[in-house]
Protein backbone atom coordinates (compact mmCIF):
# COMPACT_ATOMS: atom_id res chain seq x y z
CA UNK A 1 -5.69 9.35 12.05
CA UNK A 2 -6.63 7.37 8.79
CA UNK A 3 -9.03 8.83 6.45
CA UNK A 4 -11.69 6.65 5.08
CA UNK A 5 -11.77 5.98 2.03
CA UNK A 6 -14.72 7.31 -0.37
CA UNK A 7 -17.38 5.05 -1.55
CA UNK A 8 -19.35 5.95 -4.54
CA UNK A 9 -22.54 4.19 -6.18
CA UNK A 10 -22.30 3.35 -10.11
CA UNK A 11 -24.82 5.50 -11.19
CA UNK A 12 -22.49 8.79 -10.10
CA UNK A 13 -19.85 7.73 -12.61
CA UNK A 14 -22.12 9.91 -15.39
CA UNK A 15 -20.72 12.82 -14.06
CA UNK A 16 -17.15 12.09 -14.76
CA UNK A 17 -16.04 15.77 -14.13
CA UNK A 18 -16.81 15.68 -11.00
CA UNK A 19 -15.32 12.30 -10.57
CA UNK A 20 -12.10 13.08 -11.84
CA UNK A 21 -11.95 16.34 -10.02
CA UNK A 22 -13.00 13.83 -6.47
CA UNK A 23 -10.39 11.13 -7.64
CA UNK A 24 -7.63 14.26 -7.56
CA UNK A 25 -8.64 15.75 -4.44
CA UNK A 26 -9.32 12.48 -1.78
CA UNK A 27 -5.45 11.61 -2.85
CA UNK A 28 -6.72 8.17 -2.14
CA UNK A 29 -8.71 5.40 -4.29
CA UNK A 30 -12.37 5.34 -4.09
CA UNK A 31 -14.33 2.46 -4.06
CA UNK A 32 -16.94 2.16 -6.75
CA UNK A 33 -20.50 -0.01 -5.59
CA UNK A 34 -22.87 -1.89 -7.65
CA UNK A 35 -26.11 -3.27 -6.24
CA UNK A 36 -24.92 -2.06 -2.51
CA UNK A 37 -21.27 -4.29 -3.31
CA UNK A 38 -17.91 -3.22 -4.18
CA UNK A 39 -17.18 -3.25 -7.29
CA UNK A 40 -14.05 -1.56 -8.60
CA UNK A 41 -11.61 0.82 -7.67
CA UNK A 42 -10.86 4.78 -9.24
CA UNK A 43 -7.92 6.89 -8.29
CA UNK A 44 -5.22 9.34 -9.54
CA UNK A 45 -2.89 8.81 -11.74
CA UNK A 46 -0.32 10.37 -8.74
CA UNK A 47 -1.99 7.99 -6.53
CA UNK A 48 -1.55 4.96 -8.92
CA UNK A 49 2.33 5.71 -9.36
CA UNK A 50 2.76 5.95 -5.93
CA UNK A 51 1.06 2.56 -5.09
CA UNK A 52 3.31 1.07 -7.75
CA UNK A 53 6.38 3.09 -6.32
CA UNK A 54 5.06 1.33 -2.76
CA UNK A 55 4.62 -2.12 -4.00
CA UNK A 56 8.27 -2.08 -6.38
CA UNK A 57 10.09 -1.29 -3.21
CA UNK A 58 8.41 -3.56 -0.40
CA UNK A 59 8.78 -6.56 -3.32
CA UNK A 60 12.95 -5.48 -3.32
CA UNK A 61 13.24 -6.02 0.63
CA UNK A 62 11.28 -9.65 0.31
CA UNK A 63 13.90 -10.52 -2.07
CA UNK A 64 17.08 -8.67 -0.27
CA UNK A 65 15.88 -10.60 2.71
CA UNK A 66 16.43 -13.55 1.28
CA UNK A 67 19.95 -13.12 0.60
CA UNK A 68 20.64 -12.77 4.53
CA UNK A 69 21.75 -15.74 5.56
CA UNK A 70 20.20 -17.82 8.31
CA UNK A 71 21.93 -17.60 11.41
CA UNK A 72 20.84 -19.49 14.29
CA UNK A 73 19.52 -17.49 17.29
CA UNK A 74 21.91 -19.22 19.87
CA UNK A 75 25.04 -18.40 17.55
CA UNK A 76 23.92 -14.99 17.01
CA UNK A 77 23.56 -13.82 20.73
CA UNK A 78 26.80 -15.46 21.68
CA UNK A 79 28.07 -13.70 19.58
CA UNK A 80 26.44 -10.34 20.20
CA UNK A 81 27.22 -11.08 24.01
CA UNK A 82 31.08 -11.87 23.52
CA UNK A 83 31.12 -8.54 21.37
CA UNK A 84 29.39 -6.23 23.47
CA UNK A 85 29.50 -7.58 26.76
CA UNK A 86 30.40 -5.39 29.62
């Protein structure tokens, strides 16, 4: 089940104990309103790094997947078939 994600009016960032203390425990970003509207983002440092971690390694498989090459559908199941067939 996905947690959602903590949404905090402007005005509460004066207390930024308690903030930073929130930002550690939720282990997720929370969203920051102003005048009812999102307006920024706080989270962890942890939760930062990890984001970064997530983003680093989905942008390596984009570009891996462009070195496969393209191999037609038709060529690749005759294949497949003539290898494996029974």
């Amino acid at each position: 089940m996905k947690v959602l994600p903590k949404v905090l009016p402007i005005n509460e960032l004066k207390n930024t104990a308690n903030i930073s203390r929130l930002c550690k425990e939720s282990n997720q970003p929370i969203i920051i309103t102003k005048n009812g509207y999102s307006d920024m983002i706080m989270m962890s440092v942890q939760v930062y790094e990890e984001l970064l971690i997530k983003l680093q390694v989905a942008n390596k498989i984009n570009e891996s997947l462009k070195d496969i090459p393209a191999i037609k559908s038709e060529l690749f199941f005759f294949k497949m078939k003539s290898k494996y067939r029974e």
